[in-house]
PDB file of N, CA and C in Angstrom:
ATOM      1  N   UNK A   1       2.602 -21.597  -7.114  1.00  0.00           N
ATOM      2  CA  UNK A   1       2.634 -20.200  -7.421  1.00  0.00           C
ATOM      3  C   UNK A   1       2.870 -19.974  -8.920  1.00  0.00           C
ATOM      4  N   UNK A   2       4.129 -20.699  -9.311  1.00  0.00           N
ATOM      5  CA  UNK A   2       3.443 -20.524 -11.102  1.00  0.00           C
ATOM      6  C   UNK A   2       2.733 -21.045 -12.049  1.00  0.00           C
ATOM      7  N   UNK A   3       1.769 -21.853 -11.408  1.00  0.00           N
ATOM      8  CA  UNK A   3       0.728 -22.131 -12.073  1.00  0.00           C
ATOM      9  C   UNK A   3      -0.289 -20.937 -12.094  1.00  0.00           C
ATOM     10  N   UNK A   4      -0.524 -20.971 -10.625  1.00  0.00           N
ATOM     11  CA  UNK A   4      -1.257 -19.231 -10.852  1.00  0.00           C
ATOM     12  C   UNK A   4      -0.431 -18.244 -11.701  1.00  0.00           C
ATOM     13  N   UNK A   5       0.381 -18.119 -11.264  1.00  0.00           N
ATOM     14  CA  UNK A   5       0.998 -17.103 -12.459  1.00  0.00           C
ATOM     15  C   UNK A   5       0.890 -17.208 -14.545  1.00  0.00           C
ATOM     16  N   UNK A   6       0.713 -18.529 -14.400  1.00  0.00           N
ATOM     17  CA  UNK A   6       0.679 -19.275 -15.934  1.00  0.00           C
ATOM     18  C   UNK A   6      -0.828 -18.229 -15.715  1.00  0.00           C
ATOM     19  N   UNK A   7      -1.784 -18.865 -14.955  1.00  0.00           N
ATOM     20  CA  UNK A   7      -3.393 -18.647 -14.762  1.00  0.00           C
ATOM     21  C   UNK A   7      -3.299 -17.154 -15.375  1.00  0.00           C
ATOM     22  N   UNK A   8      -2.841 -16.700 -14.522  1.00  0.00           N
ATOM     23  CA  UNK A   8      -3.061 -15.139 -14.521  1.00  0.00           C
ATOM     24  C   UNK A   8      -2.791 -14.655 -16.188  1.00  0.00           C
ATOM     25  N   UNK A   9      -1.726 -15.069 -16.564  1.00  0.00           N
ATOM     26  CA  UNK A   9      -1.198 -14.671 -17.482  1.00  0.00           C
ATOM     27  C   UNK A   9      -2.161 -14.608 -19.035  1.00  0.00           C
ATOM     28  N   UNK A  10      -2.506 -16.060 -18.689  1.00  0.00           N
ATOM     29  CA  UNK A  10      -3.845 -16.321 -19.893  1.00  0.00           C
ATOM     30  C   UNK A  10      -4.691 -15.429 -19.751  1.00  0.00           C
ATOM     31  N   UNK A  11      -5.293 -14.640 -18.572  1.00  0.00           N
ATOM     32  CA  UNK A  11      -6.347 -13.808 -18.886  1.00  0.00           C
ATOM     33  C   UNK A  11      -6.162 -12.593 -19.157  1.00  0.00           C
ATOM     34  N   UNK A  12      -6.863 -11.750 -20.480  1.00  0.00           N
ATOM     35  CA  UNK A  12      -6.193 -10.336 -20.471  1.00  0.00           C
ATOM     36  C   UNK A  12      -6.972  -9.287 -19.779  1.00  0.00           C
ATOM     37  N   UNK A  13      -5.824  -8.432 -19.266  1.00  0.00           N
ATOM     38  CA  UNK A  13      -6.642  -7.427 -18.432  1.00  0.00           C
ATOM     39  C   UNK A  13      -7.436  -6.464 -19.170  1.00  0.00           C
ATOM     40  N   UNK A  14      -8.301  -5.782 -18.045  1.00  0.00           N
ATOM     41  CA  UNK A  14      -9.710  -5.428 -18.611  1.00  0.00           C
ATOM     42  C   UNK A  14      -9.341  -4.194 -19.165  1.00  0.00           C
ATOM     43  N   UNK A  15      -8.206  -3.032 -18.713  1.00  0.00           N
ATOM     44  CA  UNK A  15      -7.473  -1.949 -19.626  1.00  0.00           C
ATOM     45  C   UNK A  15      -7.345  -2.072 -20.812  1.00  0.00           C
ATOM     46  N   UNK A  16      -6.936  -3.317 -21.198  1.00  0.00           N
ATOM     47  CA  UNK A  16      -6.359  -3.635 -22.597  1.00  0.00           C
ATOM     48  C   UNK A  16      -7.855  -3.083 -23.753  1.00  0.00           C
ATOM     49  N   UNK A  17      -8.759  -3.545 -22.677  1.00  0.00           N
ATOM     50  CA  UNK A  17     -10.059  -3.379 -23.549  1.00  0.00           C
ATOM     51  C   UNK A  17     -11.245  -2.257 -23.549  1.00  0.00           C
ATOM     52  N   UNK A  18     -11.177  -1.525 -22.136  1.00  0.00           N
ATOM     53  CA  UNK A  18     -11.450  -0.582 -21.921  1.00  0.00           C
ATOM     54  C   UNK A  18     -13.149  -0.722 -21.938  1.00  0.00           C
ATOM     55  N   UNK A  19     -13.733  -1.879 -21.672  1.00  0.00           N
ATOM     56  CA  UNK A  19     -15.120  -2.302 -21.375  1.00  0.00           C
ATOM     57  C   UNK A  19     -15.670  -2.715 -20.599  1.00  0.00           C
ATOM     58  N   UNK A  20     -16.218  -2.538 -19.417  1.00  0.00           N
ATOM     59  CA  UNK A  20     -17.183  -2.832 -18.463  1.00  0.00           C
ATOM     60  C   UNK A  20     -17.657  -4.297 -18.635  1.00  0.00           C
ATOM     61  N   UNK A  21     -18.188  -4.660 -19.359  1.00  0.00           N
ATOM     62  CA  UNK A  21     -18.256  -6.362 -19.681  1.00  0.00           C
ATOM     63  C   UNK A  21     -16.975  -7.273 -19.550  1.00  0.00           C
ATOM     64  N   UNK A  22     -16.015  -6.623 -20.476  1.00  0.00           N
ATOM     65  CA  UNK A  22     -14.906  -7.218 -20.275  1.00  0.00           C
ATOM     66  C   UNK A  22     -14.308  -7.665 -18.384  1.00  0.00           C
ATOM     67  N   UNK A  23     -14.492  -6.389 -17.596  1.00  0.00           N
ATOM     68  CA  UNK A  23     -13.930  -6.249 -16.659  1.00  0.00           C
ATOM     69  C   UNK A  23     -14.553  -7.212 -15.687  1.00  0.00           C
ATOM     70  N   UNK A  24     -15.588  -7.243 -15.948  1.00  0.00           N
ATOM     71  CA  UNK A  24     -16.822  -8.247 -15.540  1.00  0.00           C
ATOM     72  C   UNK A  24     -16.361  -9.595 -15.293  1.00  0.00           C
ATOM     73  N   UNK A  25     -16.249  -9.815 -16.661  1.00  0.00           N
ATOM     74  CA  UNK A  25     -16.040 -11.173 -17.462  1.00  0.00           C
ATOM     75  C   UNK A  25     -14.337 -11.580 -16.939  1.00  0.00           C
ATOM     76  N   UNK A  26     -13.432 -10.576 -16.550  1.00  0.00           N
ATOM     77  CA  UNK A  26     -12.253 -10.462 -16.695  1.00  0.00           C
ATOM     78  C   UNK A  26     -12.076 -10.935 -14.400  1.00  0.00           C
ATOM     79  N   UNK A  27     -12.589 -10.315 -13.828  1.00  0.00           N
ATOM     80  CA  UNK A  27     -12.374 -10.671 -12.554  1.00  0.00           C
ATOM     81  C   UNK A  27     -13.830 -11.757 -12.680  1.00  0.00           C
ATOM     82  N   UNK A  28     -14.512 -12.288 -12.934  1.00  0.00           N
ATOM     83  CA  UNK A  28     -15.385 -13.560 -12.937  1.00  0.00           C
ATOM     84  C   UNK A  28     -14.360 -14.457 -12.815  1.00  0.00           C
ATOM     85  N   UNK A  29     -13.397 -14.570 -13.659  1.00  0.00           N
ATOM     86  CA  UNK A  29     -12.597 -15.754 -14.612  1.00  0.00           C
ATOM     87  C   UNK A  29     -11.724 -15.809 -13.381  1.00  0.00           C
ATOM     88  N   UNK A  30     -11.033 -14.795 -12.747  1.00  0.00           N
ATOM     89  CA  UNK A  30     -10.471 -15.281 -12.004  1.00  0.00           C
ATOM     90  C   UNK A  30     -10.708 -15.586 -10.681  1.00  0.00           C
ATOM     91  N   UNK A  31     -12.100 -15.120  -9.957  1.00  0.00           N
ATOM     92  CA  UNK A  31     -12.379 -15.666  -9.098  1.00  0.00           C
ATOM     93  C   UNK A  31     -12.694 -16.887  -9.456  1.00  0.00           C
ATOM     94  N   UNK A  32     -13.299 -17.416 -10.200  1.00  0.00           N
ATOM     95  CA  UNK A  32     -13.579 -19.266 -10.722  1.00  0.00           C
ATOM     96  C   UNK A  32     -12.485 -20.011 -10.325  1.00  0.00           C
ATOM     97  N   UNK A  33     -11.031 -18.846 -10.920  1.00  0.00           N
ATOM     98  CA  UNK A  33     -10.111 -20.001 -11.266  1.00  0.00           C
ATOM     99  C   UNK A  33      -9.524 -19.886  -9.685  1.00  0.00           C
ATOM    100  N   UNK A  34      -9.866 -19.187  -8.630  1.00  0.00           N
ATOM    101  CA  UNK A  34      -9.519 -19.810  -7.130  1.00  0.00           C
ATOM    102  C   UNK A  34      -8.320 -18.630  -6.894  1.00  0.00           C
ATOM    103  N   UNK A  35      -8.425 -17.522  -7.848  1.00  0.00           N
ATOM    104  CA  UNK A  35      -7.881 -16.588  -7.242  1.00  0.00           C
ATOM    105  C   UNK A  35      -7.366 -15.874  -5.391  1.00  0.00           C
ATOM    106  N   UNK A  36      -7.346 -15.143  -5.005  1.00  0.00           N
ATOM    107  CA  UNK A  36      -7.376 -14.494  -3.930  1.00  0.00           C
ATOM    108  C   UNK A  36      -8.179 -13.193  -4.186  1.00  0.00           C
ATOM    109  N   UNK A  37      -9.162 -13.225  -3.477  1.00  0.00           N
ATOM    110  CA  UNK A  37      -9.635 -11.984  -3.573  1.00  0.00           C
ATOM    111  C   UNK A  37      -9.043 -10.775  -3.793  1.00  0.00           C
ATOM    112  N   UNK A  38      -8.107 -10.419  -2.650  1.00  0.00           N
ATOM    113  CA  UNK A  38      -7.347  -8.967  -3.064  1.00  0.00           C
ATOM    114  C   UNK A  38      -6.734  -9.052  -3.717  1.00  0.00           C
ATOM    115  N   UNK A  39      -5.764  -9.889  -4.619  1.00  0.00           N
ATOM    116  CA  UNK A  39      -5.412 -10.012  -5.372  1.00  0.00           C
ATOM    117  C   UNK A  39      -6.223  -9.862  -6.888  1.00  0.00           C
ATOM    118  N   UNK A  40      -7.204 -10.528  -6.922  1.00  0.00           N
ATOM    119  CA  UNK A  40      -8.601  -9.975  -8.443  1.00  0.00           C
ATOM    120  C   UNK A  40      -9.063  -8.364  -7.859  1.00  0.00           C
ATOM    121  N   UNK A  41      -9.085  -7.406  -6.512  1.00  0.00           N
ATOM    122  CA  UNK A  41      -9.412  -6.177  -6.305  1.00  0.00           C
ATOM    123  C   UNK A  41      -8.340  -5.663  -6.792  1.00  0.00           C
ATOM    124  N   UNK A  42      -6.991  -5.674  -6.570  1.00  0.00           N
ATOM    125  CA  UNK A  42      -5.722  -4.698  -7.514  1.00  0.00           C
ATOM    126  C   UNK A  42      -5.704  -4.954  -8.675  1.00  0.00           C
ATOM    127  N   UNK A  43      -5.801  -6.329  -9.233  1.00  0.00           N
ATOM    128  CA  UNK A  43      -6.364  -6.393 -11.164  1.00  0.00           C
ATOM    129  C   UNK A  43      -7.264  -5.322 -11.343  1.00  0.00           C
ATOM    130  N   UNK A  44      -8.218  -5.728 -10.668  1.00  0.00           N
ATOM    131  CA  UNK A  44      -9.559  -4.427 -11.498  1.00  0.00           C
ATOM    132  C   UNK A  44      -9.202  -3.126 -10.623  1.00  0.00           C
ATOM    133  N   UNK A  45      -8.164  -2.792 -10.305  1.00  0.00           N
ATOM    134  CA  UNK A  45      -8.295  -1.503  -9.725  1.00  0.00           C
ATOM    135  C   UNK A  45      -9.099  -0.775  -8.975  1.00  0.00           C
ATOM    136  N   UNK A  46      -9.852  -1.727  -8.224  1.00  0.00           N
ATOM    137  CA  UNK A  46     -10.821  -1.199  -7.068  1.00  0.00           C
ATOM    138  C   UNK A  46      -9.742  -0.993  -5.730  1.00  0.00           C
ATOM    139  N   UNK A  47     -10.254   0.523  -4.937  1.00  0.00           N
ATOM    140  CA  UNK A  47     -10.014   0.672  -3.946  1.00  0.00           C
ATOM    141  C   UNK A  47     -10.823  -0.528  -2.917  1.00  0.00           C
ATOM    142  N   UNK A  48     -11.816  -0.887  -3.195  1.00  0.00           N
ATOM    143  CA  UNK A  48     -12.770  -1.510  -2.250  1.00  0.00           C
ATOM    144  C   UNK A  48     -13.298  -2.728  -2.943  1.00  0.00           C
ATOM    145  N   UNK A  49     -13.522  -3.855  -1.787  1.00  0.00           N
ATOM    146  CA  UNK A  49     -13.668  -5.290  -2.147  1.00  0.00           C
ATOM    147  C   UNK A  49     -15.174  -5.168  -2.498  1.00  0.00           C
ATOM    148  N   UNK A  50     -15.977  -4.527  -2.036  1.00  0.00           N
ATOM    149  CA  UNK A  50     -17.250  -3.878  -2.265  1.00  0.00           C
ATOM    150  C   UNK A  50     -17.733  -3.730  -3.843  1.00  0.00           C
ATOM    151  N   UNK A  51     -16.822  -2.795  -4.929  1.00  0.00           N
ATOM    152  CA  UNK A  51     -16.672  -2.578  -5.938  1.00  0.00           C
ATOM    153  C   UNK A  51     -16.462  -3.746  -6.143  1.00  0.00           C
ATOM    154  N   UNK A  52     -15.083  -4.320  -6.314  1.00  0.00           N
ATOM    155  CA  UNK A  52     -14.995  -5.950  -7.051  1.00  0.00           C
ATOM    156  C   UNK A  52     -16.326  -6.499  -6.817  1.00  0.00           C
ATOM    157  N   UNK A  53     -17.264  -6.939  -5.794  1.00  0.00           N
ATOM    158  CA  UNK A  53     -17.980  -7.692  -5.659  1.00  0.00           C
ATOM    159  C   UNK A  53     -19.044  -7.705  -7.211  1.00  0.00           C
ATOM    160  N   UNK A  54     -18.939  -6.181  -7.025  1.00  0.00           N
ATOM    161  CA  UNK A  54     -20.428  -5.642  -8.257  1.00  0.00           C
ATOM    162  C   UNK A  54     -19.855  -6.164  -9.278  1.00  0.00           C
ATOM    163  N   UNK A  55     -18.563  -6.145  -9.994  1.00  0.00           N
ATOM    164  CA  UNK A  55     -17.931  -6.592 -10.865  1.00  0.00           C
ATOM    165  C   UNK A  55     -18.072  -8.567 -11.106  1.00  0.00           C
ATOM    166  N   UNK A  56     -18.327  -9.244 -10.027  1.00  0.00           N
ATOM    167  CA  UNK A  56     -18.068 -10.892  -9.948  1.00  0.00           C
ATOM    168  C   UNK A  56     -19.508 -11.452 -10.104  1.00  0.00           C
ATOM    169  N   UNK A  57     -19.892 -12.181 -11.466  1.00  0.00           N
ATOM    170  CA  UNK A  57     -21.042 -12.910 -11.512  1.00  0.00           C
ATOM    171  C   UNK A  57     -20.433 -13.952 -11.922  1.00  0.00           C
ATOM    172  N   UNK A  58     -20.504 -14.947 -10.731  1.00  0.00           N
ATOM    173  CA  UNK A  58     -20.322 -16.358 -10.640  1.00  0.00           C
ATOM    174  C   UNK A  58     -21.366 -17.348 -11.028  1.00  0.00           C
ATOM    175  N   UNK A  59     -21.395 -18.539 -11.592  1.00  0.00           N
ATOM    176  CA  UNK A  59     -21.898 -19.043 -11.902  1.00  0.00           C
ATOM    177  C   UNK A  59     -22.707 -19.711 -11.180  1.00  0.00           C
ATOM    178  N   UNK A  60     -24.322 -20.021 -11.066  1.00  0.00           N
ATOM    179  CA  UNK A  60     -24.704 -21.085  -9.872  1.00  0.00           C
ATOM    180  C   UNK A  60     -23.747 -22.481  -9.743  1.00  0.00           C
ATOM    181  N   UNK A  61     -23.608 -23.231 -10.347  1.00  0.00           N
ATOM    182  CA  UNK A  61     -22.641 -23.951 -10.287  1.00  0.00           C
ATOM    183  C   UNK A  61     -21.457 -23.534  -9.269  1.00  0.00           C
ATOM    184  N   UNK A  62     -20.899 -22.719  -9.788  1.00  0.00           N
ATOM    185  CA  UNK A  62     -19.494 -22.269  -8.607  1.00  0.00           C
ATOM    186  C   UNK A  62     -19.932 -21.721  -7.616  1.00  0.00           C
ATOM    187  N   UNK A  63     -21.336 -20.929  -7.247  1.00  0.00           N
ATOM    188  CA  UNK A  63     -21.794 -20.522  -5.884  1.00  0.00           C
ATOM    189  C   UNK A  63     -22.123 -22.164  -4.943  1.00  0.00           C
ATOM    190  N   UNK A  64     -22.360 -23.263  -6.080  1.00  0.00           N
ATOM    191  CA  UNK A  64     -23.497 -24.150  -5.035  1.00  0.00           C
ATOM    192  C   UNK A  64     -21.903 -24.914  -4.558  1.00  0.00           C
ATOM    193  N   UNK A  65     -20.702 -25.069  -5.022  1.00  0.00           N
ATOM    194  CA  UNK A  65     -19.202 -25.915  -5.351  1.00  0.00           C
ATOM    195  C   UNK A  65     -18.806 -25.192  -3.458  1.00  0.00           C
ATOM    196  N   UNK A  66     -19.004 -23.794  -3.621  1.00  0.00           N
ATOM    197  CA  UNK A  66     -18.448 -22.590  -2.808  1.00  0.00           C
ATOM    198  C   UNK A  66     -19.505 -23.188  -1.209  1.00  0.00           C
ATOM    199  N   UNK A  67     -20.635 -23.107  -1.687  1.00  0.00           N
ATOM    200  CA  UNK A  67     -21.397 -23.315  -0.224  1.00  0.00           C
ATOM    201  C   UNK A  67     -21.253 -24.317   0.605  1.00  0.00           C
ATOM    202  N   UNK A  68     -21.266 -26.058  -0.900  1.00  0.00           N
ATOM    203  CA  UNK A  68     -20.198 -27.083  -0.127  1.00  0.00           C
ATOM    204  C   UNK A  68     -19.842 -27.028   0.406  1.00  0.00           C
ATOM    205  N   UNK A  69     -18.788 -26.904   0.267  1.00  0.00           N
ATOM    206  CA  UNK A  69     -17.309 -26.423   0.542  1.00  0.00           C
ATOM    207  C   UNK A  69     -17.500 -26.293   2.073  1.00  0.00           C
ATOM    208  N   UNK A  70     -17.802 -24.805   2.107  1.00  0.00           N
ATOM    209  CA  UNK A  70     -17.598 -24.174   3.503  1.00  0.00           C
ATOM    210  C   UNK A  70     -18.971 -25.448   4.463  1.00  0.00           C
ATOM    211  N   UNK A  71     -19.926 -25.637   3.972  1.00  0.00           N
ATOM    212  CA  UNK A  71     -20.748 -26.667   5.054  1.00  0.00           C
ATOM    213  C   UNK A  71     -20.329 -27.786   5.440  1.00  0.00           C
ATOM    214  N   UNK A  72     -19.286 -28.158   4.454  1.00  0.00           N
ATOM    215  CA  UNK A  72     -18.251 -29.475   4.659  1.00  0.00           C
ATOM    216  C   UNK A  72     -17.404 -29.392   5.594  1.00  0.00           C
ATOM    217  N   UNK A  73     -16.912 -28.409   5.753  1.00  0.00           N
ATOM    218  CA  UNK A  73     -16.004 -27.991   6.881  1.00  0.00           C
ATOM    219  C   UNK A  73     -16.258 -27.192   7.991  1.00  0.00           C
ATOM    220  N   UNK A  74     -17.370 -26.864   8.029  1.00  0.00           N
ATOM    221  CA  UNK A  74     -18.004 -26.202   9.008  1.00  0.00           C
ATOM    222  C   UNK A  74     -18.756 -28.043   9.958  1.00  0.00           C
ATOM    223  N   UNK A  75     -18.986 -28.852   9.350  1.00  0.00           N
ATOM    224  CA  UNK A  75     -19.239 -30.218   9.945  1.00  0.00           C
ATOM    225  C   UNK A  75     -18.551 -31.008  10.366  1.00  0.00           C
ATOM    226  N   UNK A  76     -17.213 -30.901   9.495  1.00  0.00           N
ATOM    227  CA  UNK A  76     -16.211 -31.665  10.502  1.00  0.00           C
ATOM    228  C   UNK A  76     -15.668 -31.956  11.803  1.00  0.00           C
ATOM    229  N   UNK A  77     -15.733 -32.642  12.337  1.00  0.00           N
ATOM    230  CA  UNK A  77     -15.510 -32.134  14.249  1.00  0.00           C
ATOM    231  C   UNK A  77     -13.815 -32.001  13.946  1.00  0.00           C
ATOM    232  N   UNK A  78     -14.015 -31.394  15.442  1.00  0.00           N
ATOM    233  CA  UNK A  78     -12.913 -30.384  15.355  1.00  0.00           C
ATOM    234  C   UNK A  78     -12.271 -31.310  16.574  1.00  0.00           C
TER     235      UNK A  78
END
């Protein structure tokens, strides 16, 4: 937990800057860094996970890491 918290701390929020790119760029960074979703939706001040979404351009790289992931464990017997 305070490593995320270190995490968090390094990135500045998107108020500070008052730019749409920034805010962009600002919940990107922390979904990468393995955030919690609702947790990056109360950063950017979205009522709705919907909104954050429009806000998150992930990298192909971290989409193809993400699809892994879940097919890896979706194969494992249970």
């Amino acid at each position: 937990m305070r490593r995320k918290s270190r995490q968090l701390n390094r990135h500045t929020h998107p108020s500070e800057h008052g730019d749409c790119g920034h805010k962009s760029s600002y919940v990107t960074h922390l979904i990468e860094d393995g955030f919690d979703t609702r947790l990056v939706q109360e950063q950017a001040g979205h009522d709705h996970a919907s909104t954050t979404a429009i806000y998150t351009c992930v990298s192909s790289d971290f989409r193809t890491r993400t699809v892994r992931r879940a097919l890896d464990a979706q194969s494992k017997p249970r």
